[in-house]
N, C-alpha and C. Protein backbone atom coordinates (compact mmCIF):
# COMPACT_ATOMS: atom_id res chain seq x y z
N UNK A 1 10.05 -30.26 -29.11
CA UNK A 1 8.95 -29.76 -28.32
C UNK A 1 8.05 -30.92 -27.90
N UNK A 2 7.74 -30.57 -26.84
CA UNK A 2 6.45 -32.10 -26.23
C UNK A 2 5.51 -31.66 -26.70
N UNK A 3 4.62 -32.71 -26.80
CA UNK A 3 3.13 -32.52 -27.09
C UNK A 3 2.67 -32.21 -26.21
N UNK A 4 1.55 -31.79 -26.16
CA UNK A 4 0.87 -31.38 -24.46
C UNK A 4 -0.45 -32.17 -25.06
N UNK A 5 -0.79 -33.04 -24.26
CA UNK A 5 -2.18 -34.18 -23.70
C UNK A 5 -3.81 -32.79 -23.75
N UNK A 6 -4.28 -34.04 -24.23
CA UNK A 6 -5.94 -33.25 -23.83
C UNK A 6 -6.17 -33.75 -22.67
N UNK A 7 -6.50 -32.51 -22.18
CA UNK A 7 -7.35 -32.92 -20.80
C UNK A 7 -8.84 -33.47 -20.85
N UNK A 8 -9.21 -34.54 -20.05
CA UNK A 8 -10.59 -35.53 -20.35
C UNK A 8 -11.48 -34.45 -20.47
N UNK A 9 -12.84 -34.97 -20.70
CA UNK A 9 -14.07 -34.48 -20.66
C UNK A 9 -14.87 -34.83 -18.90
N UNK A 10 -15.43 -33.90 -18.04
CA UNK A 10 -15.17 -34.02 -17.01
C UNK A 10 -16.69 -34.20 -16.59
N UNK A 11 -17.52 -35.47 -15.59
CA UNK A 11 -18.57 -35.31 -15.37
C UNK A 11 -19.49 -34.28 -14.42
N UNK A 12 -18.24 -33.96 -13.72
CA UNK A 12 -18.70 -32.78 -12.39
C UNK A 12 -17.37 -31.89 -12.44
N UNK A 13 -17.49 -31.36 -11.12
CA UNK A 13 -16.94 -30.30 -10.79
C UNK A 13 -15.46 -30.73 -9.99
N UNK A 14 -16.51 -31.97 -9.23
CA UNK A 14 -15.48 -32.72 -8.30
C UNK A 14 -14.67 -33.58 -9.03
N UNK A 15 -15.41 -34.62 -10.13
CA UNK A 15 -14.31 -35.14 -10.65
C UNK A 15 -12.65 -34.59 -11.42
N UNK A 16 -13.14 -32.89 -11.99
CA UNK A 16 -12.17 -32.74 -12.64
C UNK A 16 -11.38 -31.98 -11.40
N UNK A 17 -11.64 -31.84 -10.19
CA UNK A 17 -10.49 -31.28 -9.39
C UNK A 17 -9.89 -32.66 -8.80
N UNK A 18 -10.51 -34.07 -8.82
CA UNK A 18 -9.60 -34.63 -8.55
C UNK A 18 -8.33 -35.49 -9.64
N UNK A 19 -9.03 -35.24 -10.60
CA UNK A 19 -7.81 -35.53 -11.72
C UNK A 19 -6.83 -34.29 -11.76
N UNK A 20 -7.40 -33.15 -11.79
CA UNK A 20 -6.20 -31.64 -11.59
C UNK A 20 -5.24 -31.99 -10.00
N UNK A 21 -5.91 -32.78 -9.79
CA UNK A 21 -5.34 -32.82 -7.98
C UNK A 21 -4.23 -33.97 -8.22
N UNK A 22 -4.27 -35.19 -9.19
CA UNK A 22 -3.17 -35.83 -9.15
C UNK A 22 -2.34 -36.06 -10.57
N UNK A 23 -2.59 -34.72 -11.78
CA UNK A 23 -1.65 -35.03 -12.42
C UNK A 23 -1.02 -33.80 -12.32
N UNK A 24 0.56 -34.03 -13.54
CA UNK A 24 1.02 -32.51 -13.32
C UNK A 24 0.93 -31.94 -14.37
N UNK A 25 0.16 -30.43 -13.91
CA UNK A 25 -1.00 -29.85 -15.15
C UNK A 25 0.50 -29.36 -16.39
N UNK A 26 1.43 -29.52 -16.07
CA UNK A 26 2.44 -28.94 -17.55
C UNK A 26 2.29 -29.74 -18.24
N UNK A 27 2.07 -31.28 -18.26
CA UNK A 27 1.49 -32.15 -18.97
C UNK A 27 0.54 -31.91 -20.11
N UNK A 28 -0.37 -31.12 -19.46
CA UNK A 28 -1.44 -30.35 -20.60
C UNK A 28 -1.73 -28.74 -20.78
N UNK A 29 -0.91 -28.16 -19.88
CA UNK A 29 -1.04 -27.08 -20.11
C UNK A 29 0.54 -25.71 -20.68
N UNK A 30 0.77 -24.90 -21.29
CA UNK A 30 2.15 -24.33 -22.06
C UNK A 30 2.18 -22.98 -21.01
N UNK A 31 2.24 -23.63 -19.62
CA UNK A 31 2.28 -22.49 -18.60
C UNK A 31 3.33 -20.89 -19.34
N UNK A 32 3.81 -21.19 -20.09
CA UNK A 32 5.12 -20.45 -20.25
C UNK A 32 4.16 -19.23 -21.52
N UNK A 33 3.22 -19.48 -21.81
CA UNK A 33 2.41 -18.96 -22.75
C UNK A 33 1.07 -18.59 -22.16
N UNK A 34 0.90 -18.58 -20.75
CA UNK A 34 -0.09 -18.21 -20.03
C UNK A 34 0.14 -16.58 -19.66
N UNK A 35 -1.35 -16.18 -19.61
CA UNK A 35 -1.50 -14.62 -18.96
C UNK A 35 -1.63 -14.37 -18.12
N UNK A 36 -0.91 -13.27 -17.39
CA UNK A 36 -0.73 -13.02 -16.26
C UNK A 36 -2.12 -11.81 -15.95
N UNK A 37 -3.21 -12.29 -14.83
CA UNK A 37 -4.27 -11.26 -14.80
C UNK A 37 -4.23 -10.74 -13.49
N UNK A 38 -4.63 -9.68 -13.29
CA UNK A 38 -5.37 -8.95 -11.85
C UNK A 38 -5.66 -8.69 -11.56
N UNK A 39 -6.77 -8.46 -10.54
CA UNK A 39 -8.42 -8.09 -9.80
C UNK A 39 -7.65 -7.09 -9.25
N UNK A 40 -7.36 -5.99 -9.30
CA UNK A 40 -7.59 -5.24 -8.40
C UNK A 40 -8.53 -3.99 -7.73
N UNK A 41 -9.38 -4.49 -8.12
CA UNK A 41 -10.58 -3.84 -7.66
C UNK A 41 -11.48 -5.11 -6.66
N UNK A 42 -11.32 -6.38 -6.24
CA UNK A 42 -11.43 -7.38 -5.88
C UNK A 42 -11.79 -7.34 -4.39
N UNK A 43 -12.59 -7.62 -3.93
CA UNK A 43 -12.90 -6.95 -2.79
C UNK A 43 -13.06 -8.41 -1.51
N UNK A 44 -12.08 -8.87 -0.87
CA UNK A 44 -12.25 -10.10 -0.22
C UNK A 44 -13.54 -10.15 0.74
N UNK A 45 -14.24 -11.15 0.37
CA UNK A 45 -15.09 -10.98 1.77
C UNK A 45 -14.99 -10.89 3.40
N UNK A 46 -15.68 -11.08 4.05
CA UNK A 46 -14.97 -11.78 5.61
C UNK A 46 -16.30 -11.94 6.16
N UNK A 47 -16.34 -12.29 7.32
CA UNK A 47 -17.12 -13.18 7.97
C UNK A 47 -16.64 -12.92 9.58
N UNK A 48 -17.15 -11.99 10.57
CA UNK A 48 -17.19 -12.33 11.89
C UNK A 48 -16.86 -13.52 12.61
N UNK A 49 -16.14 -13.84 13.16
CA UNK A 49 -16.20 -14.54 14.20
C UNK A 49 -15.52 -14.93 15.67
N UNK A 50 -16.00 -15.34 16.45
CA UNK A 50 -15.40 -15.61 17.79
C UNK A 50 -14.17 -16.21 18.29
N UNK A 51 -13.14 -15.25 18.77
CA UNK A 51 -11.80 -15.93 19.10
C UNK A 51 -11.68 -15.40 20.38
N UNK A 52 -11.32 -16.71 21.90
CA UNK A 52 -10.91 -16.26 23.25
C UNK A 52 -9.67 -16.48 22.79
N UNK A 53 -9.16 -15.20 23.79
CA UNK A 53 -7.97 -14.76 23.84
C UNK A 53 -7.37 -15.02 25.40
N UNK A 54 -6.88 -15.11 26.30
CA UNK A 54 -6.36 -14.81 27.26
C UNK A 54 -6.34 -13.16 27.36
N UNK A 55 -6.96 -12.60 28.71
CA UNK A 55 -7.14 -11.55 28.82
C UNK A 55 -5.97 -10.89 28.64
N UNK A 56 -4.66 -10.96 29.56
CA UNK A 56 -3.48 -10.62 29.42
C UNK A 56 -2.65 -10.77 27.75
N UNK A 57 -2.98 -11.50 27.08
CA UNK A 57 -2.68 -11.25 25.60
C UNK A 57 -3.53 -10.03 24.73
N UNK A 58 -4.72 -9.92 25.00
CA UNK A 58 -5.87 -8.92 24.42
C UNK A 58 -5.27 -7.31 24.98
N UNK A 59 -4.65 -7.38 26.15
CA UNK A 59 -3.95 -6.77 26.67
C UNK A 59 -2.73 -5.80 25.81
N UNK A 60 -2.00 -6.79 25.90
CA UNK A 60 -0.69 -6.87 25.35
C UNK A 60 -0.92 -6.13 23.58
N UNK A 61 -2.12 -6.83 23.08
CA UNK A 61 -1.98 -6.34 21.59
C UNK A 61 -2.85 -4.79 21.57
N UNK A 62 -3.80 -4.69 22.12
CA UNK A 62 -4.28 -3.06 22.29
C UNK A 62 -2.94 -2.41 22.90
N UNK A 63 -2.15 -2.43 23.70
CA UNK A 63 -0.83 -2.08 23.67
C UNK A 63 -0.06 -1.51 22.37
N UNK A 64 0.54 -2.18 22.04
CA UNK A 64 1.04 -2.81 20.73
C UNK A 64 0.40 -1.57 19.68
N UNK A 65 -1.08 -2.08 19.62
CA UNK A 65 -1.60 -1.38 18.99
C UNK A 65 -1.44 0.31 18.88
N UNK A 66 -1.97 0.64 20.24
CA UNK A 66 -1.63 2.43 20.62
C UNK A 66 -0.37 2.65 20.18
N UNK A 67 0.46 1.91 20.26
CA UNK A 67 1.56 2.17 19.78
C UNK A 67 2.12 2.45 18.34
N UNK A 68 1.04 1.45 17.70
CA UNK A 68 1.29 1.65 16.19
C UNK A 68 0.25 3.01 15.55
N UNK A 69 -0.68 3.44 16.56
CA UNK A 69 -1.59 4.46 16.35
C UNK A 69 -2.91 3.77 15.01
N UNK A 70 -3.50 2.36 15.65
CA UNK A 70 -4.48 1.68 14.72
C UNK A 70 -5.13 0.59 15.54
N UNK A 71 -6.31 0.09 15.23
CA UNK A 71 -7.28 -0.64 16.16
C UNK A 71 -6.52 -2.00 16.35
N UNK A 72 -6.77 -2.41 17.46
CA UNK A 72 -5.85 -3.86 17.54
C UNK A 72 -6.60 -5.21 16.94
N UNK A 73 -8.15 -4.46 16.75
CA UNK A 73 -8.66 -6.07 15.59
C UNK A 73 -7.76 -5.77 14.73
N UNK A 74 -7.29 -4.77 13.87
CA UNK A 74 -6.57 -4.37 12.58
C UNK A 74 -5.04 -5.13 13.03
N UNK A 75 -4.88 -4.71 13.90
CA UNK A 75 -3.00 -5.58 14.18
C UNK A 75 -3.53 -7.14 14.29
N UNK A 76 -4.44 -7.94 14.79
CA UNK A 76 -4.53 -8.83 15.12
C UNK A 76 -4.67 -9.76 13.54
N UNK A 77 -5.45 -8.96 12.99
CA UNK A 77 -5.56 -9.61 11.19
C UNK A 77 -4.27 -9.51 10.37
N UNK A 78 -3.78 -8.41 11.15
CA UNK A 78 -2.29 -8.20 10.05
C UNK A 78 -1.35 -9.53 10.64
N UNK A 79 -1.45 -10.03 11.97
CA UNK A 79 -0.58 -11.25 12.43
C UNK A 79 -0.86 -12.12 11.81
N UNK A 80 -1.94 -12.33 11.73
CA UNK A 80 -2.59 -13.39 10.80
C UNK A 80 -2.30 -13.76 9.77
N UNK A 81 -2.55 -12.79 8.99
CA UNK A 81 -2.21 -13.01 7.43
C UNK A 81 -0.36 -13.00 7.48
N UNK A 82 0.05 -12.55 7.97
CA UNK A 82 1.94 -12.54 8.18
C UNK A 82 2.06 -13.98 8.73
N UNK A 83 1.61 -14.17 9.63
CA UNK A 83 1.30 -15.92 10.20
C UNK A 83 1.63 -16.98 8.99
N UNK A 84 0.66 -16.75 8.04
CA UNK A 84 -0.06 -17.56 6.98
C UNK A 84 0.94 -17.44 5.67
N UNK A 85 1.60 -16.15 5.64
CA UNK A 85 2.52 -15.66 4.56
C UNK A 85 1.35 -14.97 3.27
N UNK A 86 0.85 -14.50 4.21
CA UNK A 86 -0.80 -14.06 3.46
C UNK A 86 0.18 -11.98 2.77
N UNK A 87 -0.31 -11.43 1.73
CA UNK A 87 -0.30 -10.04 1.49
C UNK A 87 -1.33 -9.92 2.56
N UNK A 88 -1.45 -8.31 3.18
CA UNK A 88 -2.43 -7.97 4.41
C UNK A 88 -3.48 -7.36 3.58
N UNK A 89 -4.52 -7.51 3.61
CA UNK A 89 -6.04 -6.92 2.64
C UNK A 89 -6.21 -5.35 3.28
């Protein structure tokens, strides 16, 4: 069995994400003995904001949309997150 390393004592917030940022945490951590948790009651925030579209595309997805019988901001976030390889919120 390996030993697993202590991880330093850290002066900020920033320093210890940049030491997490260049070692590899199995080094100090027994991932294989870690718990698996989940928010699901977790509620993502969001934030408004401004995207031009080409009219003829804005078009095209309210289309789309009637079709799926749901608002086309709602299809336009679901591309998104499918885009990204995101689960859809």
């Amino acid at each position: 069995m390996t030993r697993l390393k202590r991880a330093p004592k850290f002066k900020n917030e920033a320093d210890e994400a940049a030491f997490w940022n260049r070692v590899d945490s199995t080094d100090y951590v027994d991932w294989s003995k870690a718990e698996h948790w989940s928010f699901p009651n977790l509620k993502l925030t969001s934030r408004p904001i401004t995207l031009r579209l080409y009219v003829s595309v804005i078009n095209k997805l309210k289309e789309k949309a009637r079709e799926l019988d749901m608002p086309y901001q709602t299809l336009i976030k679901q591309y998104i997150f499918k885009g990204l390889g995101m689960p859809s919120a």
